[in-house]
PDB file of N, CA and C in Angstrom:
ATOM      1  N   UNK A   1      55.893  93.263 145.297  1.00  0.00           N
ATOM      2  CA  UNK A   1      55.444  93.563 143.948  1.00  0.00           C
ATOM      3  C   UNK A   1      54.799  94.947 143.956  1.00  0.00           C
ATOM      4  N   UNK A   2      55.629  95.937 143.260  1.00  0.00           N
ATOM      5  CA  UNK A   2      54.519  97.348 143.492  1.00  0.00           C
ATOM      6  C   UNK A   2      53.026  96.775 142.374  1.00  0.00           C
ATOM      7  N   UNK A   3      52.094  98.054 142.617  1.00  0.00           N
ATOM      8  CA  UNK A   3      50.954  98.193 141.699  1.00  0.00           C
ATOM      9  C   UNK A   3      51.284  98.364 140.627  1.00  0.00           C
ATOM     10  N   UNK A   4      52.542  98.723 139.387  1.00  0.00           N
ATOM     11  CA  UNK A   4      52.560  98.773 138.153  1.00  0.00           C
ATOM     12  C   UNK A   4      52.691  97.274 137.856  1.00  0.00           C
ATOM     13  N   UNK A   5      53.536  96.523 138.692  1.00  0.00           N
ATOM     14  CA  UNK A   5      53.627  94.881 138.236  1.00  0.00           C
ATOM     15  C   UNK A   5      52.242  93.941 138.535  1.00  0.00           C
ATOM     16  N   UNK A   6      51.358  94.610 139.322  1.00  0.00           N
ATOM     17  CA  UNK A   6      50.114  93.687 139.730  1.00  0.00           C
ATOM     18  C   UNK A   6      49.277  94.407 138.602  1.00  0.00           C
ATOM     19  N   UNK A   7      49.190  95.799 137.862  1.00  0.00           N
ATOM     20  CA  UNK A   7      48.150  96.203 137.094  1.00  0.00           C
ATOM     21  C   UNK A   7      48.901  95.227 135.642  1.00  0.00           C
ATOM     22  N   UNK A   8      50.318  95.491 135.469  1.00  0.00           N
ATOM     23  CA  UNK A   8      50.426  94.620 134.363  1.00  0.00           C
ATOM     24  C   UNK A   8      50.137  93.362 133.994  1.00  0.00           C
ATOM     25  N   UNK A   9      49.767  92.540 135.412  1.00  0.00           N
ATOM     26  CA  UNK A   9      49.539  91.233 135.748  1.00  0.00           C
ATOM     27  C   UNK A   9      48.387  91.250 135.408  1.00  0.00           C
ATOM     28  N   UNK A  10      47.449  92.045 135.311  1.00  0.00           N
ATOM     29  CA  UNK A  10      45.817  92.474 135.136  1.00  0.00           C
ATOM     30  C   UNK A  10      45.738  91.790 133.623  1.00  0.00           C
ATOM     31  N   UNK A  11      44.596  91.181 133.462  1.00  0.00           N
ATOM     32  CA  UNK A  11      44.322  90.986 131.701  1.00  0.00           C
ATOM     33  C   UNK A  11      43.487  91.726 131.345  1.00  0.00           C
ATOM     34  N   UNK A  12      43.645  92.377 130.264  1.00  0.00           N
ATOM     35  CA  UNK A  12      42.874  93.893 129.825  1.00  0.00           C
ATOM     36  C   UNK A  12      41.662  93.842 129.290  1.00  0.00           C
ATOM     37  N   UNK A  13      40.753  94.556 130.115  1.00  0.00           N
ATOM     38  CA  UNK A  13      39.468  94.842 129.777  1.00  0.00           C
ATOM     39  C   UNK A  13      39.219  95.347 128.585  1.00  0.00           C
ATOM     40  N   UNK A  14      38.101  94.668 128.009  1.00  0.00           N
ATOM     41  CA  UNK A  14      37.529  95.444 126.625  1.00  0.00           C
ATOM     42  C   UNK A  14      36.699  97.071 127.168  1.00  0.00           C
ATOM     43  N   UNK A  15      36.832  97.913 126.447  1.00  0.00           N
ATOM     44  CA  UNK A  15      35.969  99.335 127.107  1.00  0.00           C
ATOM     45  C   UNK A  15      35.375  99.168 125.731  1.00  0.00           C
ATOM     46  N   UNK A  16      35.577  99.067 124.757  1.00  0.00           N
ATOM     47  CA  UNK A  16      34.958  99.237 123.346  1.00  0.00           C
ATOM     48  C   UNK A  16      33.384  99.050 123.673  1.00  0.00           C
ATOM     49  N   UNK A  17      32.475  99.939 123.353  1.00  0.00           N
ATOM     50  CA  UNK A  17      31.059  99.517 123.537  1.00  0.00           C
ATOM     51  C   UNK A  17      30.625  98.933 122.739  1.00  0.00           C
ATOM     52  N   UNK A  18      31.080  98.855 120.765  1.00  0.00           N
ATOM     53  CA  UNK A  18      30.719  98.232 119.933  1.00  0.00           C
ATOM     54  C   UNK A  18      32.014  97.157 119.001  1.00  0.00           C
ATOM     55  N   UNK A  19      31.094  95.864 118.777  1.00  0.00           N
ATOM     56  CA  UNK A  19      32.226  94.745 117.835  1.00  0.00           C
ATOM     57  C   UNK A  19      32.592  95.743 116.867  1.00  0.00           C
ATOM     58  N   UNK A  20      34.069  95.570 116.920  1.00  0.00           N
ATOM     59  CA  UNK A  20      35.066  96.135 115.739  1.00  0.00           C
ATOM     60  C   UNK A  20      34.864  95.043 114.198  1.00  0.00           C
ATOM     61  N   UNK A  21      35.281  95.405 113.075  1.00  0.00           N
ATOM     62  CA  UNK A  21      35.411  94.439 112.231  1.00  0.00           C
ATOM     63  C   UNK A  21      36.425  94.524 111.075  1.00  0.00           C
ATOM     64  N   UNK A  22      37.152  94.336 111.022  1.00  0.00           N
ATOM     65  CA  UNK A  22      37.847  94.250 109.913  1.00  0.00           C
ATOM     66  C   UNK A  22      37.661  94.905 108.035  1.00  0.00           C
ATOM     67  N   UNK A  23      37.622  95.869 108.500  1.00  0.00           N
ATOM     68  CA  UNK A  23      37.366  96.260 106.774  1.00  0.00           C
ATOM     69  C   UNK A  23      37.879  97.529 106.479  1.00  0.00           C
ATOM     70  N   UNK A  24      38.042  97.336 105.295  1.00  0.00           N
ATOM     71  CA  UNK A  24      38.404  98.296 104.353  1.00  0.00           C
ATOM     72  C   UNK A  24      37.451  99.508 103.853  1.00  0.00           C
ATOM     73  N   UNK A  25      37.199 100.610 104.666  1.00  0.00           N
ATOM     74  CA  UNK A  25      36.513 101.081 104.097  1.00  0.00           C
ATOM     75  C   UNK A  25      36.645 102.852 103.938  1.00  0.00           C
ATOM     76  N   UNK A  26      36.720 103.408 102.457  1.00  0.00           N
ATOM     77  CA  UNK A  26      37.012 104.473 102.208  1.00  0.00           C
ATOM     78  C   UNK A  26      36.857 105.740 102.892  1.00  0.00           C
ATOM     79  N   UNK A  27      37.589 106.728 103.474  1.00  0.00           N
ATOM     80  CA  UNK A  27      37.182 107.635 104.539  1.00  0.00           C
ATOM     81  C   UNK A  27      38.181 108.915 104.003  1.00  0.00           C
ATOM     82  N   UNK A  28      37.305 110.255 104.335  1.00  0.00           N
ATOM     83  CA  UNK A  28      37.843 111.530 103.884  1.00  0.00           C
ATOM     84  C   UNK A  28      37.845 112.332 105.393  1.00  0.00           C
ATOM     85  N   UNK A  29      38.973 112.544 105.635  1.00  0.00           N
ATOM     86  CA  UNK A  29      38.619 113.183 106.854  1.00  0.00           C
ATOM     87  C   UNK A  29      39.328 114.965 106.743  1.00  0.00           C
ATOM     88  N   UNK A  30      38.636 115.747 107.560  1.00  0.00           N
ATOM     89  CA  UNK A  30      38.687 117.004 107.804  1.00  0.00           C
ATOM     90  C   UNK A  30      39.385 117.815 108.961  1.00  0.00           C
ATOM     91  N   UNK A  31      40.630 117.712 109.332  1.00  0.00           N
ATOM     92  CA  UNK A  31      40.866 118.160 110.360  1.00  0.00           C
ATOM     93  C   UNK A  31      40.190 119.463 110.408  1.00  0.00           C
ATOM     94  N   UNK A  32      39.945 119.523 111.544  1.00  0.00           N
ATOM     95  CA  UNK A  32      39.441 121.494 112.324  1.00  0.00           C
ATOM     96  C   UNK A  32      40.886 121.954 112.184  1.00  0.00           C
ATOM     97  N   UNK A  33      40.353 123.147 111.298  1.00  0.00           N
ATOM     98  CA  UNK A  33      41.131 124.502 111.097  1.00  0.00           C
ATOM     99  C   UNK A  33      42.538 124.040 109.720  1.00  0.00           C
ATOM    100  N   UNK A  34      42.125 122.773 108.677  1.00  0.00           N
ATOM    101  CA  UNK A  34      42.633 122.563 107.720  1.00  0.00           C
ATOM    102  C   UNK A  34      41.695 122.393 106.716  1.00  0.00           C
ATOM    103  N   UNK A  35      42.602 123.082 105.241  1.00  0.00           N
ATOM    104  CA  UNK A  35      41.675 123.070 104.183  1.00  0.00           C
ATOM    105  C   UNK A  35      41.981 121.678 103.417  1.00  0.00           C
ATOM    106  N   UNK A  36      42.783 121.168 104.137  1.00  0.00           N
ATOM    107  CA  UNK A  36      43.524 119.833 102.646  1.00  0.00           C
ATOM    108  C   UNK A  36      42.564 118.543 103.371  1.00  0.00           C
ATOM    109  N   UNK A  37      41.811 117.919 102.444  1.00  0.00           N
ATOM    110  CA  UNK A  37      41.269 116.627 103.391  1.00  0.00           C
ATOM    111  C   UNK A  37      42.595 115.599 103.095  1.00  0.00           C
ATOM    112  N   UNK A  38      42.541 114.752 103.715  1.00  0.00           N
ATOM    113  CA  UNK A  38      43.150 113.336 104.029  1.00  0.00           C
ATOM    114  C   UNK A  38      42.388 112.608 103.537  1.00  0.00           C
ATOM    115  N   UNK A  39      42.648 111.298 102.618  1.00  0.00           N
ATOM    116  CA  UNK A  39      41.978 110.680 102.134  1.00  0.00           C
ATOM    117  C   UNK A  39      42.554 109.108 102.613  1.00  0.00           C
ATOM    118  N   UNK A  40      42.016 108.317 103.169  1.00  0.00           N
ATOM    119  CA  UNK A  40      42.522 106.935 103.452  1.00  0.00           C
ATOM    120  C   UNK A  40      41.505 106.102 103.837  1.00  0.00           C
ATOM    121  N   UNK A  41      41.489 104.796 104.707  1.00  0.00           N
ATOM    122  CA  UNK A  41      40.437 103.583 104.860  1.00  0.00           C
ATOM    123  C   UNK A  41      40.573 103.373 105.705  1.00  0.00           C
ATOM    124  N   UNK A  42      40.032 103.296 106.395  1.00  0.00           N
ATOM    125  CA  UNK A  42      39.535 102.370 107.203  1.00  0.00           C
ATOM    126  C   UNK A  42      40.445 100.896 107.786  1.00  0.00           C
ATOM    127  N   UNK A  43      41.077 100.722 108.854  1.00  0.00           N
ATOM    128  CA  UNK A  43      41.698  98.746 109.161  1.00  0.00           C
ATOM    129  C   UNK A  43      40.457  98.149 109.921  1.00  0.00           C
ATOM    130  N   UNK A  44      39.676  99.052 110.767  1.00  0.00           N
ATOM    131  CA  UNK A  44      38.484  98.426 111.345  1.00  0.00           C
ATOM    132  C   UNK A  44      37.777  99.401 111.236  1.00  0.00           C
ATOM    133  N   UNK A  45      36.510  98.788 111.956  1.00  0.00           N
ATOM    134  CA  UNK A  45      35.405  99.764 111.610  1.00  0.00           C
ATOM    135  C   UNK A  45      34.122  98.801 112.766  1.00  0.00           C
ATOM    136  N   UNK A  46      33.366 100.405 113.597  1.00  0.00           N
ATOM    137  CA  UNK A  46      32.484  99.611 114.277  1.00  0.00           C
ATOM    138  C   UNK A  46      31.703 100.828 114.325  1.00  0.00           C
ATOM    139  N   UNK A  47      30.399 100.227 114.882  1.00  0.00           N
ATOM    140  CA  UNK A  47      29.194 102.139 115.046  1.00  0.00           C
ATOM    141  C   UNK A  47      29.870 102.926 115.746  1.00  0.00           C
ATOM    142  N   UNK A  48      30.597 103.179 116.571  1.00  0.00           N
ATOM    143  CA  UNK A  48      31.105 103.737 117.173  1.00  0.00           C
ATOM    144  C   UNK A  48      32.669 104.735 117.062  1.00  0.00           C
ATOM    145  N   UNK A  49      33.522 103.863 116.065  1.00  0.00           N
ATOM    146  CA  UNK A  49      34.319 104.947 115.442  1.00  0.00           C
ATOM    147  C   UNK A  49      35.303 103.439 114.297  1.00  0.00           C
ATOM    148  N   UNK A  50      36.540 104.251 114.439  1.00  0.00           N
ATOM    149  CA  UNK A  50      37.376 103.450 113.275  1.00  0.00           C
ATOM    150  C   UNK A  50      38.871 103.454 113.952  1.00  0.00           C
ATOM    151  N   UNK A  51      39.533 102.460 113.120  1.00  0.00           N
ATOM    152  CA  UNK A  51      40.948 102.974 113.170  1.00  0.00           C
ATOM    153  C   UNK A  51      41.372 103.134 111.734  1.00  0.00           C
ATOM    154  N   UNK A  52      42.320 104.084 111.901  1.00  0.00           N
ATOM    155  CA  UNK A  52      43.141 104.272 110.254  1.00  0.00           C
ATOM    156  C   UNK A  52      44.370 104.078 110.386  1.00  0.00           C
ATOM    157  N   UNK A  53      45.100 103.471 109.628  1.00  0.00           N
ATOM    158  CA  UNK A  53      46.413 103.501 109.016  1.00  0.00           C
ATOM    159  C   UNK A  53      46.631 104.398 108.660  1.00  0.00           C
ATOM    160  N   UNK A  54      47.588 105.382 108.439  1.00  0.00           N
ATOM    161  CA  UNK A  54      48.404 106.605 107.764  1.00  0.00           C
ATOM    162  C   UNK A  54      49.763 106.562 108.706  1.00  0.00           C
ATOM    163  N   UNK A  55      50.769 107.101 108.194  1.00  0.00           N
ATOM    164  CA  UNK A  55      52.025 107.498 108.466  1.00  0.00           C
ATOM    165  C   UNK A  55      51.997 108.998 109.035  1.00  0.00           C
ATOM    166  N   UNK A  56      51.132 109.482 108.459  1.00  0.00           N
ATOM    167  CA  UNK A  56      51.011 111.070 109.199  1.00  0.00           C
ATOM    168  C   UNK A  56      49.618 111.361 110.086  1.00  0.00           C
ATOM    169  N   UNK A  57      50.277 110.172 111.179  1.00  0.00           N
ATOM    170  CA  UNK A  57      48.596 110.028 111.922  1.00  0.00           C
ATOM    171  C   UNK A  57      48.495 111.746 112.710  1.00  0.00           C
ATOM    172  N   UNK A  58      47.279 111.627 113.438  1.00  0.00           N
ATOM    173  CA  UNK A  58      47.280 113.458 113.821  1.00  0.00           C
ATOM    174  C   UNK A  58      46.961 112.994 115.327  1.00  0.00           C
ATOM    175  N   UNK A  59      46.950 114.047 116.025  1.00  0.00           N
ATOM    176  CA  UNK A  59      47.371 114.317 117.219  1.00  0.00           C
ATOM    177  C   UNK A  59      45.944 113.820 118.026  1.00  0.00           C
ATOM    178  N   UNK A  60      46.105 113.042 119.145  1.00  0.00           N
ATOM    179  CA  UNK A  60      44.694 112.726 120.135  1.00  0.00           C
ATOM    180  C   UNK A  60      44.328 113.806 120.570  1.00  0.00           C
ATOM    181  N   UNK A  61      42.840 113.877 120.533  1.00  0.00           N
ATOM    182  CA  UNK A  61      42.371 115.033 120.676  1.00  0.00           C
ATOM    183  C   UNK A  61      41.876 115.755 119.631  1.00  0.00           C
ATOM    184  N   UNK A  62      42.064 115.586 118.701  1.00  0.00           N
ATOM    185  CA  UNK A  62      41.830 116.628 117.059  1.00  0.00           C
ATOM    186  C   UNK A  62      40.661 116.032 116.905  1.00  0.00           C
ATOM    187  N   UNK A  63      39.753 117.370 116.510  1.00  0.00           N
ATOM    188  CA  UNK A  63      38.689 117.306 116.036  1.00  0.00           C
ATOM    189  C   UNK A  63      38.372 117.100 114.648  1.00  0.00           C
ATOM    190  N   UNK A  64      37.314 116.253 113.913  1.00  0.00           N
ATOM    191  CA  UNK A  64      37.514 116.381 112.604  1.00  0.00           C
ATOM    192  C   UNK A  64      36.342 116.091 112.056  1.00  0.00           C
ATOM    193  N   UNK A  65      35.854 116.643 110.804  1.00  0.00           N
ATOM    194  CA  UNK A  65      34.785 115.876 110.051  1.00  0.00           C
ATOM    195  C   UNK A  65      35.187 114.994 109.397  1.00  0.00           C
ATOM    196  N   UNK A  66      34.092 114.330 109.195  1.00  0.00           N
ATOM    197  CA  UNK A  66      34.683 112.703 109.048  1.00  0.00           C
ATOM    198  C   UNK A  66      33.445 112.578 107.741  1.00  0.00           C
ATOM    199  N   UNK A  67      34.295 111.703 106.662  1.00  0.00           N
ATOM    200  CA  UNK A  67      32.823 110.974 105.375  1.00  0.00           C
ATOM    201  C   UNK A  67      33.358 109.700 105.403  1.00  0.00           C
ATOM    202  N   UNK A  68      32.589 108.801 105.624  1.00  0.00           N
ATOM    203  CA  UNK A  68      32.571 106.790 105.309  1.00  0.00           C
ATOM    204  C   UNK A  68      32.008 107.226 104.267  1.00  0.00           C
ATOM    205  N   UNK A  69      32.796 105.976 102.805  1.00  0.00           N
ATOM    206  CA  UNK A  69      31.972 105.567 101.845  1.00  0.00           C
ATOM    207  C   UNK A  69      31.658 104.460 101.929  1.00  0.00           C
ATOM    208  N   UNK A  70      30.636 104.028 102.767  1.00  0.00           N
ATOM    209  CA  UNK A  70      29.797 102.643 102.627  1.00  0.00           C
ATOM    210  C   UNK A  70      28.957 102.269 101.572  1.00  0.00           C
ATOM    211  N   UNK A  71      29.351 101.364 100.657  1.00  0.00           N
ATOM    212  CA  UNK A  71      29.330 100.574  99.857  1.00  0.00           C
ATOM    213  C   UNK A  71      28.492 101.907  98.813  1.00  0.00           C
ATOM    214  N   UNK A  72      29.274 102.767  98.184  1.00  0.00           N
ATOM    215  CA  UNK A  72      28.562 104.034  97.321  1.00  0.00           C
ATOM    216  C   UNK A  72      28.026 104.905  98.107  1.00  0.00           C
ATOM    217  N   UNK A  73      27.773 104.794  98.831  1.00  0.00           N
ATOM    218  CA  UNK A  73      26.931 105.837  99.965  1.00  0.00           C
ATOM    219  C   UNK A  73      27.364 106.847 100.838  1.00  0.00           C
ATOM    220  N   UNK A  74      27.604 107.924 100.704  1.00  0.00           N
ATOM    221  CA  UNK A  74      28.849 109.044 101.497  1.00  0.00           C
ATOM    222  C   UNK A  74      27.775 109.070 102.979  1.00  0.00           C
ATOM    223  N   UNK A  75      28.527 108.881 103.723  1.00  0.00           N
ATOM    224  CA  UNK A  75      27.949 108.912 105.525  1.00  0.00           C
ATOM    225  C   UNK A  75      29.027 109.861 106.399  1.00  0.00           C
ATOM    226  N   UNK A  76      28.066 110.933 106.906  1.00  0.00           N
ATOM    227  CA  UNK A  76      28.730 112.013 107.692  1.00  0.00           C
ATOM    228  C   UNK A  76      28.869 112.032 109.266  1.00  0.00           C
ATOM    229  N   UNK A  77      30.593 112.091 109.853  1.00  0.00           N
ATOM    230  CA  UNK A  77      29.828 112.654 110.881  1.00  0.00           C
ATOM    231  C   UNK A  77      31.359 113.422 111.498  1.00  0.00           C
ATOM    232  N   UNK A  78      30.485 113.992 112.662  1.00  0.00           N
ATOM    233  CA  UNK A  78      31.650 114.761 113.464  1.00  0.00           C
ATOM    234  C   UNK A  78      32.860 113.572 114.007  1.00  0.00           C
ATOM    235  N   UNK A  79      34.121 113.509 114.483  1.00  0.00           N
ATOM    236  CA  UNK A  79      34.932 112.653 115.086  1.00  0.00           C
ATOM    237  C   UNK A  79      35.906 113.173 116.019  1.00  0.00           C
ATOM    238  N   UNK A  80      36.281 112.607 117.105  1.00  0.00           N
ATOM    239  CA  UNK A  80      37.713 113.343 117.220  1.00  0.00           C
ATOM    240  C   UNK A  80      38.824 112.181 117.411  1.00  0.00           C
ATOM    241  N   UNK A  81      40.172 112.085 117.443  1.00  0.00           N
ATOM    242  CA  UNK A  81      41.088 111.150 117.806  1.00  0.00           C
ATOM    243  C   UNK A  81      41.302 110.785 119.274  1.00  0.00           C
ATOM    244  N   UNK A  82      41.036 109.372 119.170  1.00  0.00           N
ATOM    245  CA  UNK A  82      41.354 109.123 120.045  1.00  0.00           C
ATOM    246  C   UNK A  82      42.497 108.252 120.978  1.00  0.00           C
ATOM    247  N   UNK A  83      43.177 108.330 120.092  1.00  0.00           N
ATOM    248  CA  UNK A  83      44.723 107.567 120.185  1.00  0.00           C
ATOM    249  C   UNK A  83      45.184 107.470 118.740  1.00  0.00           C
ATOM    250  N   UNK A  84      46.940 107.958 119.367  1.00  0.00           N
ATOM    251  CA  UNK A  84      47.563 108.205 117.978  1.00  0.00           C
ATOM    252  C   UNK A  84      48.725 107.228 118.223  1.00  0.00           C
ATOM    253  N   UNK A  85      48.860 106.413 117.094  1.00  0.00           N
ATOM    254  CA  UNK A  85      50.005 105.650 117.111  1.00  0.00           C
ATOM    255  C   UNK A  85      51.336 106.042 116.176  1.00  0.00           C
ATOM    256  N   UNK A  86      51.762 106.717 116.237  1.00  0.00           N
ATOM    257  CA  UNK A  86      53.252 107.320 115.582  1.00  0.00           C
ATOM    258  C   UNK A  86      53.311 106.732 114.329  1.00  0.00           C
ATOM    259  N   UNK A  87      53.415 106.944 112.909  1.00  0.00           N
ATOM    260  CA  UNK A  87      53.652 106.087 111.309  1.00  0.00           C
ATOM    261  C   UNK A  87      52.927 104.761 111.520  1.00  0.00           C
ATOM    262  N   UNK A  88      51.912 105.003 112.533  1.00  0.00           N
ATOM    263  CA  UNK A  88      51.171 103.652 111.949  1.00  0.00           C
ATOM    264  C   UNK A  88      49.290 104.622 111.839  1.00  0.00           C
ATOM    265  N   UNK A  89      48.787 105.036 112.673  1.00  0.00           N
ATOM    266  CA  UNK A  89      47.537 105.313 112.557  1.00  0.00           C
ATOM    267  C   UNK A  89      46.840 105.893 113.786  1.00  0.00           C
ATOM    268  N   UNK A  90      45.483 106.270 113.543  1.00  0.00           N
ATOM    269  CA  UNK A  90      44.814 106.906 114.883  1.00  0.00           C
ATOM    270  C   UNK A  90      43.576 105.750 114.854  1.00  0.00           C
ATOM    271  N   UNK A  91      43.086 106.086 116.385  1.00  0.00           N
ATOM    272  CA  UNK A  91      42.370 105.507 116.714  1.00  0.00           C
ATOM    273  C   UNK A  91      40.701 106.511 116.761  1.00  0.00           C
ATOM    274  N   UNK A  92      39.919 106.382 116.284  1.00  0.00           N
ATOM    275  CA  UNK A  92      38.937 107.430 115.806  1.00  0.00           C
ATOM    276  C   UNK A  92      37.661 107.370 116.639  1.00  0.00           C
ATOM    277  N   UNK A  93      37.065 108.260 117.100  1.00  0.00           N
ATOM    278  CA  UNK A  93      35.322 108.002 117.679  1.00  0.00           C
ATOM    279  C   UNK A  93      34.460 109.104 117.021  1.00  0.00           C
ATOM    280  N   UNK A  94      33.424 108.419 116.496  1.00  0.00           N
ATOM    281  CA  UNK A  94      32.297 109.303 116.197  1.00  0.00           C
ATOM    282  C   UNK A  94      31.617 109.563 117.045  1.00  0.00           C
ATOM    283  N   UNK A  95      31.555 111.197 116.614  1.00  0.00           N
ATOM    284  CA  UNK A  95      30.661 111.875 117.634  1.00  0.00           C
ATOM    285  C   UNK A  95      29.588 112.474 116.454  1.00  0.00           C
ATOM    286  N   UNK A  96      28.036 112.729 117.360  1.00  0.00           N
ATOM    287  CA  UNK A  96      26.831 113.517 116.695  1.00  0.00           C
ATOM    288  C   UNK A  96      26.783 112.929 115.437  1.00  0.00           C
ATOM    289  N   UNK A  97      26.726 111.241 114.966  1.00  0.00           N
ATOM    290  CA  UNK A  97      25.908 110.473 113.973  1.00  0.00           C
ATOM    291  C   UNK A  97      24.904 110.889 113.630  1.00  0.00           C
ATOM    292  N   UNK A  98      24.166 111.351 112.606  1.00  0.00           N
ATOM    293  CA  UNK A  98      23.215 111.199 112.923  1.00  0.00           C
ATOM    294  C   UNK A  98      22.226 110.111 112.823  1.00  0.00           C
ATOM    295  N   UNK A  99      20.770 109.900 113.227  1.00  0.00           N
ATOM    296  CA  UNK A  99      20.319 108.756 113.104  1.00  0.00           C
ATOM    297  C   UNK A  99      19.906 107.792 111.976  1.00  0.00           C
ATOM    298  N   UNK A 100      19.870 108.441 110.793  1.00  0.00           N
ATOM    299  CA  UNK A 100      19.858 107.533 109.400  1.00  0.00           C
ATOM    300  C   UNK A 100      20.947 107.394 108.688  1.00  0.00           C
ATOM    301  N   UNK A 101      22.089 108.027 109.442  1.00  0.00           N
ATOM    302  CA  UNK A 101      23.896 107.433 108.931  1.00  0.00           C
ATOM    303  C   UNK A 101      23.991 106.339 109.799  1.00  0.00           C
ATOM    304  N   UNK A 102      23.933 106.579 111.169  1.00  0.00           N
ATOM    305  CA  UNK A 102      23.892 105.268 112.498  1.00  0.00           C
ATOM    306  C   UNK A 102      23.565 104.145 111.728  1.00  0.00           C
ATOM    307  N   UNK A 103      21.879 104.285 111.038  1.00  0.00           N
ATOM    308  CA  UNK A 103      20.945 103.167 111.012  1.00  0.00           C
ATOM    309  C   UNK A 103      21.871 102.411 109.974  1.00  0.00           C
ATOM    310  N   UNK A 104      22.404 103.432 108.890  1.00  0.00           N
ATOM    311  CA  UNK A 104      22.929 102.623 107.727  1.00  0.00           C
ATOM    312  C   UNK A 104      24.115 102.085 107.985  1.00  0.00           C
ATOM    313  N   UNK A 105      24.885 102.729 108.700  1.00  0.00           N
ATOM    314  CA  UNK A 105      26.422 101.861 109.024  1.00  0.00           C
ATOM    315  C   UNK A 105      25.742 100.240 109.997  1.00  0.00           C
ATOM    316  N   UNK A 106      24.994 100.698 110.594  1.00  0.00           N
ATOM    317  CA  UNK A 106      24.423  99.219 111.739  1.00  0.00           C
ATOM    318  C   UNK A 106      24.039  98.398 110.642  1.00  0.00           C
ATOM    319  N   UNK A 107      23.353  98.895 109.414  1.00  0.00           N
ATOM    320  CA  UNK A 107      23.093  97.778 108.152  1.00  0.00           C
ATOM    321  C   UNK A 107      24.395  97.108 107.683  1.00  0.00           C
ATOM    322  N   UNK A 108      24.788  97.776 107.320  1.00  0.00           N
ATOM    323  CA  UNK A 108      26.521  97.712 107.025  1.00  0.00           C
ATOM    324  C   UNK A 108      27.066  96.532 107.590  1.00  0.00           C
ATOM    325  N   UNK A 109      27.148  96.969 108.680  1.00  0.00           N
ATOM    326  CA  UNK A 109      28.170  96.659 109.613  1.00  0.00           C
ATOM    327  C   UNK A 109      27.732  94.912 110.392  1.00  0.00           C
ATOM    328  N   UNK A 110      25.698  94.939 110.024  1.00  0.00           N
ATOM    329  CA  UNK A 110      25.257  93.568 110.425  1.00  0.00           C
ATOM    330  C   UNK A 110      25.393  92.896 109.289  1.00  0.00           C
ATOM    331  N   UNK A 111      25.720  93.128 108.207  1.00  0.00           N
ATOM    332  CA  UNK A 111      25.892  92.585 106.670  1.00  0.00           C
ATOM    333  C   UNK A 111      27.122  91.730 107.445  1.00  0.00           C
ATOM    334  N   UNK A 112      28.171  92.529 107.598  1.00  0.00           N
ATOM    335  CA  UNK A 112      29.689  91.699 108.034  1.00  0.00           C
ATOM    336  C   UNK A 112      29.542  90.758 108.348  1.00  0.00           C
ATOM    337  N   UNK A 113      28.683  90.886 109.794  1.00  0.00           N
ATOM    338  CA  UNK A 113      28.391  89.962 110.466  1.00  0.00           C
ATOM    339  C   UNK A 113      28.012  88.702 110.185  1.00  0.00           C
ATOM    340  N   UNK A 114      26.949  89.253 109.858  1.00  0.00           N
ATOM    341  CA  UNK A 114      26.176  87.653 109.032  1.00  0.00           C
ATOM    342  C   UNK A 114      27.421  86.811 108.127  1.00  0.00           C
ATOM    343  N   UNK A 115      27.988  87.754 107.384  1.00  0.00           N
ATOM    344  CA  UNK A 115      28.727  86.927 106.092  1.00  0.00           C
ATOM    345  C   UNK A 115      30.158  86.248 106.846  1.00  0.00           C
ATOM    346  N   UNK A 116      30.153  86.942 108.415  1.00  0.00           N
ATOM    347  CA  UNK A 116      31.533  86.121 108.974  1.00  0.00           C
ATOM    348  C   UNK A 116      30.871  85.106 109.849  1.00  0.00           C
ATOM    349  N   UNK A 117      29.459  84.669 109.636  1.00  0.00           N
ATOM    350  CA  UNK A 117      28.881  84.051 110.760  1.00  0.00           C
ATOM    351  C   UNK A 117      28.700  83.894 112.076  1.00  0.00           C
ATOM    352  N   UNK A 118      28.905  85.177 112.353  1.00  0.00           N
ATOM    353  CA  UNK A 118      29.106  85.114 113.929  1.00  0.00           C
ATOM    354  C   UNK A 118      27.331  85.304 114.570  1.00  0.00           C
ATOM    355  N   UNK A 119      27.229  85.158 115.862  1.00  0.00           N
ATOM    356  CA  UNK A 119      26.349  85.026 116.340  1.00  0.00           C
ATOM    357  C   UNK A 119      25.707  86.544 116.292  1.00  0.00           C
TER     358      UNK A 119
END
C-alpha cells in the first residue's frame, strides 16, 4: 500500500479553530487592486472567516476587504482566500478584526447557537 492509499485511509482532521454555521449572511467584498465590489452571502459563517457561493469565485491567495451585514450592522475587516472552488465559491479567513466587530459577530454567531440548541 503506498502512503497516498494509507493518507486516504486517514479520516480527516478538523483544522477549523472556530464552529462554522450555516447562514445567510450579506457580504461586500473588495478585491486588492479592483474598483467593482462583489456583492453576495455568506453559505457559512464562523469568527474566523466564511465561505461564499459565486460562480466567479477569485483566486487563493487574494487579498480583500471584506463588510458582513449582521443583522443591520456593517462589520469590517481585512480577508484573504483561502480555497477556491471553480463556479461554486471561496473559502474566506479574516484577518485584523477588529475587537468590537469580533465581539459583535461572537454575539451573532452565539445567538445561532442558542436558537440551534447546541451545547
Amino acid at each position: 500500500m503506498s502512503s497516498e492509499d494509507q493518507q486516504a485511509d486517514q479520516p480527516l482532521v478538523e483544522r477549523r479553530r472556530f464552529p462554522r454555521y450555516k447562514v445567510a449572511v450579506p457580504v461586500e467584498l473588495h478585491p486588492e487592486g479592483s474598483t467593482v465590489p462583489l456583492h453576495t452571502q455568506t453559505a457559512d459563517l464562523s469568527l474566523g472567516g466564511c465561505y461564499i457561493e459565486t460562480n466567479l469565485a477569485l483566486a487563493a491567495g487574494a487579498k480583500l476587504a471584506m463588510v458582513l451585514w449582521v443583522e443591520d450592522e456593517k462589520l469590517t475587516t481585512d480577508a484573504v482566500v483561502k480555497t477556491r472552488d471553480l463556479a461554486f465559491g471561496n473559502g474566506i479567513c479574516f484577518l485584523n478584526m477588529s475587537a468590537e466587530h469580533q465581539a459583535r459577530l461572537k454575539k451573532y454567531l452565539d445567538t445561532l447557537e442558542q436558537q440551534a440548541g447546541l451545547p
